[in-house]
C-alpha atoms as a PDB file:
ATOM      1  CA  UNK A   1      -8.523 -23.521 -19.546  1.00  0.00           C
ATOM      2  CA  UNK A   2      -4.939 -21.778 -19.048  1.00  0.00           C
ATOM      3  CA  UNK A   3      -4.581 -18.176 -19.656  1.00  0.00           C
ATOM      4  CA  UNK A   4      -3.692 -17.731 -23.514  1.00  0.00           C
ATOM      5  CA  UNK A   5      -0.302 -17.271 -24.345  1.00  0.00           C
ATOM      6  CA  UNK A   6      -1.028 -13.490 -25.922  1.00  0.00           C
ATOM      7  CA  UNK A   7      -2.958 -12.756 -22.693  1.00  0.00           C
ATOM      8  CA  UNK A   8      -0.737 -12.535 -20.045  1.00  0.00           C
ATOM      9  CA  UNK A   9       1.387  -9.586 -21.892  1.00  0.00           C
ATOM     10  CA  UNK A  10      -1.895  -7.927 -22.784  1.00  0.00           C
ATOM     11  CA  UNK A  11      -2.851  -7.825 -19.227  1.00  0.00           C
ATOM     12  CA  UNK A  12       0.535  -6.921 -18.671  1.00  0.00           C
ATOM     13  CA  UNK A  13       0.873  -4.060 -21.086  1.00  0.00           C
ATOM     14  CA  UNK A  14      -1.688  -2.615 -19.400  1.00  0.00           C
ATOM     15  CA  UNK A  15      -1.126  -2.419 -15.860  1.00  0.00           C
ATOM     16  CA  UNK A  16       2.248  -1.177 -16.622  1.00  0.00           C
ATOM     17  CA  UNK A  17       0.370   1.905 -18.635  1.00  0.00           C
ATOM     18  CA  UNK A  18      -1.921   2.215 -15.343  1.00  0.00           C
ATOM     19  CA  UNK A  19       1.082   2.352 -13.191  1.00  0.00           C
ATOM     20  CA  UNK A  20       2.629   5.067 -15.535  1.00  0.00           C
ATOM     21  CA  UNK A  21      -0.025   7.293 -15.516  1.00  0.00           C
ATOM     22  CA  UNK A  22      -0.965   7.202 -11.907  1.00  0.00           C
ATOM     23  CA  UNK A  23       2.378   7.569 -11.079  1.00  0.00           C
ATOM     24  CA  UNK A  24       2.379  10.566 -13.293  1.00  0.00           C
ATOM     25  CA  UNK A  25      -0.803  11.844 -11.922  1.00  0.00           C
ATOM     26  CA  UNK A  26       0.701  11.463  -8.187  1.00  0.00           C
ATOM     27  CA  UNK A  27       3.893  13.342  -8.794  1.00  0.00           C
ATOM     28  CA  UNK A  28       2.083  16.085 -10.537  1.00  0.00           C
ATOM     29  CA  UNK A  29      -0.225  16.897  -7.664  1.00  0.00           C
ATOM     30  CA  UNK A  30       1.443  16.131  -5.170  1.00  0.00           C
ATOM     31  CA  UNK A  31       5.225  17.927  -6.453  1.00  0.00           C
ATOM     32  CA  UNK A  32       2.999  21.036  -8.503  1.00  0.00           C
ATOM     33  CA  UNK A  33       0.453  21.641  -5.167  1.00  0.00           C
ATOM     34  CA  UNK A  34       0.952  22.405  -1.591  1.00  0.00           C
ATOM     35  CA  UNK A  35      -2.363  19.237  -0.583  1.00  0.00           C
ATOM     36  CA  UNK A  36       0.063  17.415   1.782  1.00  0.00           C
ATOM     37  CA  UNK A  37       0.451  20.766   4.110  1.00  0.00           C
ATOM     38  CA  UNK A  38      -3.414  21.661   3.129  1.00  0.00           C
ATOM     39  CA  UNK A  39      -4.675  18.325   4.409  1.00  0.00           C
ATOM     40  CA  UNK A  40      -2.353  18.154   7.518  1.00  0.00           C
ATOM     41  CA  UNK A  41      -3.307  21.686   8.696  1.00  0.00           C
ATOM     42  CA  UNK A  42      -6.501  20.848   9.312  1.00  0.00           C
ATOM     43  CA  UNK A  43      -5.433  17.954  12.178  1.00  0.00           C
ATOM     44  CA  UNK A  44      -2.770  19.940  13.570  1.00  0.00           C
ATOM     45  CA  UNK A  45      -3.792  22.548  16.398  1.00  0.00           C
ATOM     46  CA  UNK A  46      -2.044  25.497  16.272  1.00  0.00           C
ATOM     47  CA  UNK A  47      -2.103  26.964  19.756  1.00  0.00           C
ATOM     48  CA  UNK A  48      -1.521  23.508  21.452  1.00  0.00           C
ATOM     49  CA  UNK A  49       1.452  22.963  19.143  1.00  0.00           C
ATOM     50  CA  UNK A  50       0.771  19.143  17.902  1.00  0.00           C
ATOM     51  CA  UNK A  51      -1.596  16.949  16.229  1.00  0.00           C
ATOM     52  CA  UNK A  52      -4.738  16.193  19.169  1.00  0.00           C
ATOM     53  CA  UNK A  53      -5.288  12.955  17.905  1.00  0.00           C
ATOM     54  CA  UNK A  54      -1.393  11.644  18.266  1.00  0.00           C
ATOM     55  CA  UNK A  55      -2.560  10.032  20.975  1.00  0.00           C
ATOM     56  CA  UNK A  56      -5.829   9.440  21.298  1.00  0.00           C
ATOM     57  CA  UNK A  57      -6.819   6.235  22.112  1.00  0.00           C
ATOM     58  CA  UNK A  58      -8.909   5.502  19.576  1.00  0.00           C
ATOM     59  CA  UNK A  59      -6.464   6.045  17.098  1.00  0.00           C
ATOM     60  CA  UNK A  60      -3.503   4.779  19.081  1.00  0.00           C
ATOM     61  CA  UNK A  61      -5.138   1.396  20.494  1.00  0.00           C
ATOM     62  CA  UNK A  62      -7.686   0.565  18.177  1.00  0.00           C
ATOM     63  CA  UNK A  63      -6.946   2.207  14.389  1.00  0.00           C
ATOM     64  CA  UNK A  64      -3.200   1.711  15.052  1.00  0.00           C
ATOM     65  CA  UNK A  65      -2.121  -1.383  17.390  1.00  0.00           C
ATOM     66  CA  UNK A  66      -5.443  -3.084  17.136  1.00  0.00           C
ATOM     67  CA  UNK A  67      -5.971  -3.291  13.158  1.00  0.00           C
ATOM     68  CA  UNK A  68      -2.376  -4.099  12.973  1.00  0.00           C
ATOM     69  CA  UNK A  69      -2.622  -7.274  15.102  1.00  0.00           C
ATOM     70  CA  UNK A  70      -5.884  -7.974  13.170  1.00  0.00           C
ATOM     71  CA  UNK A  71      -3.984  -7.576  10.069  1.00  0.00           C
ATOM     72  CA  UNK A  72      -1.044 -10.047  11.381  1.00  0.00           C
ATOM     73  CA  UNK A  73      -3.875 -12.652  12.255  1.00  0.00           C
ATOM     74  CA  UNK A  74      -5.501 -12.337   9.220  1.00  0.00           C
ATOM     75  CA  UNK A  75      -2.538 -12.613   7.000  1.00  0.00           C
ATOM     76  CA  UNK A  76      -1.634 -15.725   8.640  1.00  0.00           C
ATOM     77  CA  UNK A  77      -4.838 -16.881   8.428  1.00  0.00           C
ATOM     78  CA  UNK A  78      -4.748 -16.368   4.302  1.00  0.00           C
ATOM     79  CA  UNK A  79      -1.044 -17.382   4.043  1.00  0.00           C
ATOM     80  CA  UNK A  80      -2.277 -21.059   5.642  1.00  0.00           C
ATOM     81  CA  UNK A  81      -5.124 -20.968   2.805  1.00  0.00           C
ATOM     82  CA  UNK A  82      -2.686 -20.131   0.307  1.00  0.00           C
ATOM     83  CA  UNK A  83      -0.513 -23.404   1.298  1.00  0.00           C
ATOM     84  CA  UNK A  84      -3.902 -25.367   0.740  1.00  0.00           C
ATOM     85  CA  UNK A  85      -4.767 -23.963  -2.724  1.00  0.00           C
ATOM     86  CA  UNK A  86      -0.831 -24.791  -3.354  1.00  0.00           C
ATOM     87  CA  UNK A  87      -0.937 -28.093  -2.239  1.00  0.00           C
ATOM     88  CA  UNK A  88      -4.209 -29.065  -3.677  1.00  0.00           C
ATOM     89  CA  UNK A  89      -3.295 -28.379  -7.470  1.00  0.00           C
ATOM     90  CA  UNK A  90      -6.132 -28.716  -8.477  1.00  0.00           C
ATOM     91  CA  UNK A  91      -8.730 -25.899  -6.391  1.00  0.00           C
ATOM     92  CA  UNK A  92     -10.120 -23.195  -7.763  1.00  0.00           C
ATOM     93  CA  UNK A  93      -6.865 -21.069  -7.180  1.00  0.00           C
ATOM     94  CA  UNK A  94      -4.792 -22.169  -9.341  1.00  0.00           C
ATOM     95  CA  UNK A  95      -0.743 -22.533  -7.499  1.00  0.00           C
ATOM     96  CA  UNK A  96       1.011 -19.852  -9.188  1.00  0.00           C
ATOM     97  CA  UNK A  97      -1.689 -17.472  -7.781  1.00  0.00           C
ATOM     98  CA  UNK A  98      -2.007 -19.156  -4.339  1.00  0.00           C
ATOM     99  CA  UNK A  99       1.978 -17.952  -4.596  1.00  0.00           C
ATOM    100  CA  UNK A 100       1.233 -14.335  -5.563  1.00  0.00           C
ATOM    101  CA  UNK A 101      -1.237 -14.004  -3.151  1.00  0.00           C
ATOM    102  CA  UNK A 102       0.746 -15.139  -0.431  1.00  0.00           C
ATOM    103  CA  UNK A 103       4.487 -13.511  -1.457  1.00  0.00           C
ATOM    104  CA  UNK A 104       2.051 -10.299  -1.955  1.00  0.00           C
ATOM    105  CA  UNK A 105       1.225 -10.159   1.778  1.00  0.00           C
ATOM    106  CA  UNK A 106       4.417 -10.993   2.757  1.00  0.00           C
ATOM    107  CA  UNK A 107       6.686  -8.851   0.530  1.00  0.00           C
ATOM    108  CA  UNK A 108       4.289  -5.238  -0.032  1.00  0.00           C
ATOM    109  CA  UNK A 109       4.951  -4.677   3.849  1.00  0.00           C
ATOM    110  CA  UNK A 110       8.329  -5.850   3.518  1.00  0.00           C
ATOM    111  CA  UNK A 111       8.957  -3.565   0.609  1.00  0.00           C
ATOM    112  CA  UNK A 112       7.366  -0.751   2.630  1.00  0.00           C
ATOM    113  CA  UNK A 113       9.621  -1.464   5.440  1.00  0.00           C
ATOM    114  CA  UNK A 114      12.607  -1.582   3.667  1.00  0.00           C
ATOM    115  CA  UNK A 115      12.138   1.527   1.205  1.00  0.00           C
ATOM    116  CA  UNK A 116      11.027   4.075   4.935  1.00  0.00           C
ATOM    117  CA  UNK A 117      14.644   2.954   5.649  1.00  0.00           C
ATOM    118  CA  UNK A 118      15.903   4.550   2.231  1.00  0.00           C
ATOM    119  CA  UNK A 119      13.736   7.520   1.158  1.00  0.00           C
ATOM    120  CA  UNK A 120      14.616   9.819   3.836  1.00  0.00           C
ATOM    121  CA  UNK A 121      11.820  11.491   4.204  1.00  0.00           C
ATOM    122  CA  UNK A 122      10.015  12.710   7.086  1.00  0.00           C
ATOM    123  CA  UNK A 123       6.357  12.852   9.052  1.00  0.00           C
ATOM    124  CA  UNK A 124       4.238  15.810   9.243  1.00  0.00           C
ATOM    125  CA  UNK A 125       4.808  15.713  13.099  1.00  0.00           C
ATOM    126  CA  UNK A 126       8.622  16.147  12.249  1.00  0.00           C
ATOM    127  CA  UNK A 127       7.833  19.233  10.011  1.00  0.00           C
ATOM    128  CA  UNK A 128       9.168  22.146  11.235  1.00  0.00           C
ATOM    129  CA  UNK A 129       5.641  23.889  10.438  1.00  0.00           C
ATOM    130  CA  UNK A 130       3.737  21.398  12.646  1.00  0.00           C
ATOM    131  CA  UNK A 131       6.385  22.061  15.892  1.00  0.00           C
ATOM    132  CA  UNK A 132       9.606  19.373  13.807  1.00  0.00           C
ATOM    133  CA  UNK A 133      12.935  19.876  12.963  1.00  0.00           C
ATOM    134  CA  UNK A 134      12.442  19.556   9.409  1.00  0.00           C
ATOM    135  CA  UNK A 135      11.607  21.730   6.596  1.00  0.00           C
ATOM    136  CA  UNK A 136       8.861  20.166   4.248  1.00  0.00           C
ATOM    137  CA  UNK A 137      10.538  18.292   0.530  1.00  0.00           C
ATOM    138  CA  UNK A 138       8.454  16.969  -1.928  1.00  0.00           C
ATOM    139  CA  UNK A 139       9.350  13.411  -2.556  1.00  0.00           C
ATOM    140  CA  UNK A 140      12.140  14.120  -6.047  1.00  0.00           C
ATOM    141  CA  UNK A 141      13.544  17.172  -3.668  1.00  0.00           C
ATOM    142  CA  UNK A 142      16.592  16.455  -1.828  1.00  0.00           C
ATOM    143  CA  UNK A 143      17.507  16.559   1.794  1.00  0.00           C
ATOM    144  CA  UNK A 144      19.972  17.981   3.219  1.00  0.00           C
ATOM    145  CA  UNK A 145      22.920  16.117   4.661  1.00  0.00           C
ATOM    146  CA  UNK A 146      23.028  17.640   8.071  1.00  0.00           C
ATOM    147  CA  UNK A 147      19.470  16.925   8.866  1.00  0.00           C
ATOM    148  CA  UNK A 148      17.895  13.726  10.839  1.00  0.00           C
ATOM    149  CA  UNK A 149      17.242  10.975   8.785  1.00  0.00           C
ATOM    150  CA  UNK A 150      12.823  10.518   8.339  1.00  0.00           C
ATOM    151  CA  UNK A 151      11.942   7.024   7.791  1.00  0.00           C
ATOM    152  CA  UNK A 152       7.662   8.185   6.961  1.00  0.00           C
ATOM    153  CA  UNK A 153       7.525   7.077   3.539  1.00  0.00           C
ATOM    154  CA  UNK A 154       5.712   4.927   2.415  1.00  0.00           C
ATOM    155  CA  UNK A 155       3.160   4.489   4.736  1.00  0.00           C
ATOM    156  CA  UNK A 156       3.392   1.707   6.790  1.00  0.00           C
ATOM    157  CA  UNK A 157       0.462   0.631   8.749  1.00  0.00           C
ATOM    158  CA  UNK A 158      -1.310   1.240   5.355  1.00  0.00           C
ATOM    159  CA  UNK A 159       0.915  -0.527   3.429  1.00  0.00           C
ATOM    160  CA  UNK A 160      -0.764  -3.594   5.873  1.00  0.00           C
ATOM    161  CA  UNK A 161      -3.686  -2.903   4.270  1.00  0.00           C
ATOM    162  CA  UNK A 162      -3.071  -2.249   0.546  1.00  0.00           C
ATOM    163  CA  UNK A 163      -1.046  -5.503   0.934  1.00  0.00           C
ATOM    164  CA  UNK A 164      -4.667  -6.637   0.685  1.00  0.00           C
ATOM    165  CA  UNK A 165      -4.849  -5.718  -3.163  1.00  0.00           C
ATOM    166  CA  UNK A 166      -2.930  -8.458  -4.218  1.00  0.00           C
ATOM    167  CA  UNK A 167      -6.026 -10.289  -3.906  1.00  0.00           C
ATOM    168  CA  UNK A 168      -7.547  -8.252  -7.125  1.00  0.00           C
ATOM    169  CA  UNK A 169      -4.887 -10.591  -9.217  1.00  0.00           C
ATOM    170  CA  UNK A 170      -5.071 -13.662  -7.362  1.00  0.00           C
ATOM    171  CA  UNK A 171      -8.781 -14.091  -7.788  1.00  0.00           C
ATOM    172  CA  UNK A 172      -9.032 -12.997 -11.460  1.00  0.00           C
ATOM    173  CA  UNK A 173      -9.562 -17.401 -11.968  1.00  0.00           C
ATOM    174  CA  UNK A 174     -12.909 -16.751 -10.443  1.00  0.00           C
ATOM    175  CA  UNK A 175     -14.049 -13.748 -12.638  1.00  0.00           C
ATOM    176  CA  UNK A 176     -13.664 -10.426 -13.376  1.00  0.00           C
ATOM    177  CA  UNK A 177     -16.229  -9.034 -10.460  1.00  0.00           C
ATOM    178  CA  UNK A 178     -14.925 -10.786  -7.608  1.00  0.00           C
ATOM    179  CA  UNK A 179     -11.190  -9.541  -8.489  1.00  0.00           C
ATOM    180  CA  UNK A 180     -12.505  -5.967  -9.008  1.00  0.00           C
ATOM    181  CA  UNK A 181     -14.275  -6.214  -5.560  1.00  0.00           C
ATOM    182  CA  UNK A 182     -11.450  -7.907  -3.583  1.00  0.00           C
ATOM    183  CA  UNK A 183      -8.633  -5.029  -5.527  1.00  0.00           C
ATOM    184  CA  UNK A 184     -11.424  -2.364  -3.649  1.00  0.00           C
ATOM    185  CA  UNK A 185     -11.666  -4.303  -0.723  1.00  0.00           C
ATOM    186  CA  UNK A 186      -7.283  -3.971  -0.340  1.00  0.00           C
ATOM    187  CA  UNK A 187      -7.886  -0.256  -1.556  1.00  0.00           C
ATOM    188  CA  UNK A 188     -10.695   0.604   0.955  1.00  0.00           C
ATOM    189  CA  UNK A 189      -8.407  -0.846   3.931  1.00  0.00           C
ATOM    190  CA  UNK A 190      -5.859   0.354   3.428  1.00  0.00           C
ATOM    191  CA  UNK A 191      -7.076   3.814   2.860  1.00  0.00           C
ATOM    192  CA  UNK A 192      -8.245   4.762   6.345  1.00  0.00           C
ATOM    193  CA  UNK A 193      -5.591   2.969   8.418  1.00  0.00           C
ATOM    194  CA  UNK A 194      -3.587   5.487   6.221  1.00  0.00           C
ATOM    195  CA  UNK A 195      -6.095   8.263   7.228  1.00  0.00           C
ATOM    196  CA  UNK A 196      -6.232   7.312  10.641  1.00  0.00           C
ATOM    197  CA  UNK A 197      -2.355   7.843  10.802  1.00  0.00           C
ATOM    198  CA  UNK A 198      -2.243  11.115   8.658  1.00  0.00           C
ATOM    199  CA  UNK A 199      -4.318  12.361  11.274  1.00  0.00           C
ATOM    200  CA  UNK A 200      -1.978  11.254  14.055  1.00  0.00           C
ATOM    201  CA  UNK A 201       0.498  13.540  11.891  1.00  0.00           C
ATOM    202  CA  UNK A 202       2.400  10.271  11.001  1.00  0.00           C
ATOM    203  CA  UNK A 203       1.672  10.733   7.356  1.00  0.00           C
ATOM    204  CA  UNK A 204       1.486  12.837   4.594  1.00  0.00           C
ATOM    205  CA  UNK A 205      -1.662  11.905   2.142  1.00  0.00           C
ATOM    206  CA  UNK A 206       0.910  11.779  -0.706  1.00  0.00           C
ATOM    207  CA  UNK A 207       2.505   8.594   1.679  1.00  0.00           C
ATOM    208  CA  UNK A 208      -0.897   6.709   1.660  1.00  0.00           C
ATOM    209  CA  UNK A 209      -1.477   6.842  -1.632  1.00  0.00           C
ATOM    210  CA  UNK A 210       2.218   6.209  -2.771  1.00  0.00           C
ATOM    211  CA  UNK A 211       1.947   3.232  -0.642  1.00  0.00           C
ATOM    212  CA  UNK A 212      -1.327   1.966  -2.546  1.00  0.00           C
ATOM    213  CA  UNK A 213       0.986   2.375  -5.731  1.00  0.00           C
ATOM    214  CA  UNK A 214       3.778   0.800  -4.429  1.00  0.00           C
ATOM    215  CA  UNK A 215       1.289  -2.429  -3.507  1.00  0.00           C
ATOM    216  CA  UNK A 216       0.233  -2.997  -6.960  1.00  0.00           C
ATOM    217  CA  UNK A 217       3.419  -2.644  -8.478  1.00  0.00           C
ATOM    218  CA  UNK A 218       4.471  -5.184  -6.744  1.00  0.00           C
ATOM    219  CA  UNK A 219       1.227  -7.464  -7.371  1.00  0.00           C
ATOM    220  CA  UNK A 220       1.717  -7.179 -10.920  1.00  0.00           C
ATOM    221  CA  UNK A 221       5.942  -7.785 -10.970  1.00  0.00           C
ATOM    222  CA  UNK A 222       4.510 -10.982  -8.764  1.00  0.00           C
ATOM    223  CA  UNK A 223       1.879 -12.060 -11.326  1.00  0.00           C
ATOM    224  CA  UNK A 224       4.783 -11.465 -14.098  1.00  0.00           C
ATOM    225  CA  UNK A 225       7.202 -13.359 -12.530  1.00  0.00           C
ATOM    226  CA  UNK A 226       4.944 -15.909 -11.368  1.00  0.00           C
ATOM    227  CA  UNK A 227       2.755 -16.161 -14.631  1.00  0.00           C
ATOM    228  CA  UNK A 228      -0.616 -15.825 -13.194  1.00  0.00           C
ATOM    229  CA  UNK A 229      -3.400 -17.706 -14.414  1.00  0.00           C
ATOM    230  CA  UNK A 230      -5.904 -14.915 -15.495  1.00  0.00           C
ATOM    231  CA  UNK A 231      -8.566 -17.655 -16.307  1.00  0.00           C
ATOM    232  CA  UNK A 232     -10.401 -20.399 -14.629  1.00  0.00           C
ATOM    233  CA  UNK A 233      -8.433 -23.917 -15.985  1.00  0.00           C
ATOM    234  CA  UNK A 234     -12.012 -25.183 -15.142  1.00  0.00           C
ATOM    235  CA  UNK A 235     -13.702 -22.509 -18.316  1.00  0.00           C
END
C-alpha cells in the first residue's frame, strides 16, 4: 500500500537530524584538526616536490578516466531503467522513485559541478605546503581576493560515485535491507574514487566526505519534493 500520510515527515524529520549532526560532526573535525594536511602528507614526497601518484597510470587511466567512463555507461544504463519503471506504473518501483533515482544521478554531479565553481577553494597540489600557490583555509575561512580562484571542492569524480546513494531511497519499496545495502553500495564507491584522487593530491579527505554529504542531501530534498513511496503499494 502507499506510504502513510504521517510517514513521509517521520522519515523526513529524521534524515534532516542525520544531516545536522554529520554536518556538525564534519565541520568540527575537519575546522578544530589539522587531518586534511595529516592525511595528504603522507602521499606527498617531500624531496621530489609533488604527489608520486599524480600521474601514475593506474590512478590516472584506470581509477580516474576509466571508472569515470564506467560511471557515464552505467548511469545511462540505470537512467534507461528508470524510464521503464516510469512508464510501466505499475513495477515494483513505484514512478515517483524511478524519478528520484534518475534526477539523483543526474543532478548530485551536477550540483558538484556547479558548487567547485563557487566555493573557491583549492587542491592539496595547489597548497603552498605541497609545492602551490595557496595557503591552506578550512572550508568557513575566507580567501583572499588576490589569490587564484580553486575550483577542488566538492569532490568530483567522487561525487560520480556517491551519486550512487540515491539508490538507498529509491529502493526503500523493496525493503529496508536492500536500501541499506544499495545506500553502502553508493557510499563504498564513491569512497575510493575519492581516495584514489586524494592521493593524486586532487583532494582533501574533508572534500570526499563533504561530497558524500552533499549526495544525500540532495536524495532526500528529491524524495521530499518528489514524495517517495517508502513502502511497497504491493504490501
Amino acid at each position: 500500500m502507499p506510504t502513510a500520510p504521517t510517514e513521509r515527515p517521520a522519515w523526513a524529520a529524521r534524515q534532516a537530524l542525520l544531516l545536522t549532526l554529520t554536518a556538525a560532526g564534519l565541520l568540527a573535525l575537519f575546522e578544530g584538526t589539522d587531518l586534511d594536511l595529516r592525511i595528504a602528507r603522507r602521499f606527498f614526497d617531500a624531496g621530489a616536490g609533488g604527489f608520486p601518484l599524480q600521474h601514475h597510470w593506474l590512478f590516472e587511466r584506470l581509477l580516474h578516466h576509466g571508472l569515470k567512463y564506467l560511471l557515464v555507461v552505467a548511469t545511462l544504463f540505470a537512467l534507461a531503467l528508470c524510464v521503464a519503471a516510469v512508464r510501466d506504473g505499475n513495477g515494483r518501483l513505484p514512478p515517483c522513485n524511478a524519478w528520484v533515482a534518475g534526477l539523483g544521478l543526474l543532478l548530485i554531479p551536477l550540483a558538484t559541478v556547479i558548487l567547485k565553481q563557487l566555493t573557491n577553494k583549492h587542491c592539496p597540489w595547489d597548497v603552498a605546503e605541497f609545492g602551490g600557490y595557496a595557503p591552506y583555509l578550512e572550508l568557513l575561512a575566507g580567501t583572499p581576493e588576490d589569490l587564484v580562484r580553486g575550483v577542488c571542492f566538492p569532490a568530483g569524480h567522487a561525487s560520480g560515485g556517491f551519486a550512487w546513494m540515491v539508490w538507498g531511497a529509491a529502493l526503500r519499496p523493496l525493503g529496508r535491507r536492500p536500501a541499506a545495502m544499495a545506500l553502502a553500495g553508493g557510499f563504498a564507491l564513491g569512497l575510493p574514487l575519492g581516495w584514489a584522487r586524494m592521493a593524486q593530491g586532487a583532494h582533501f579527505l574533508s572534500h570526499v566526505l563533504w561530497s558524500a554529504w552533499l549526495a544525500w542531501a540532495i536524495t532526500v530534498a528529491l524524495c521530499l519534493v518528489l514524495k517517495l513511496e517508502l513502502r511497497s503499494k504491493r504490501s
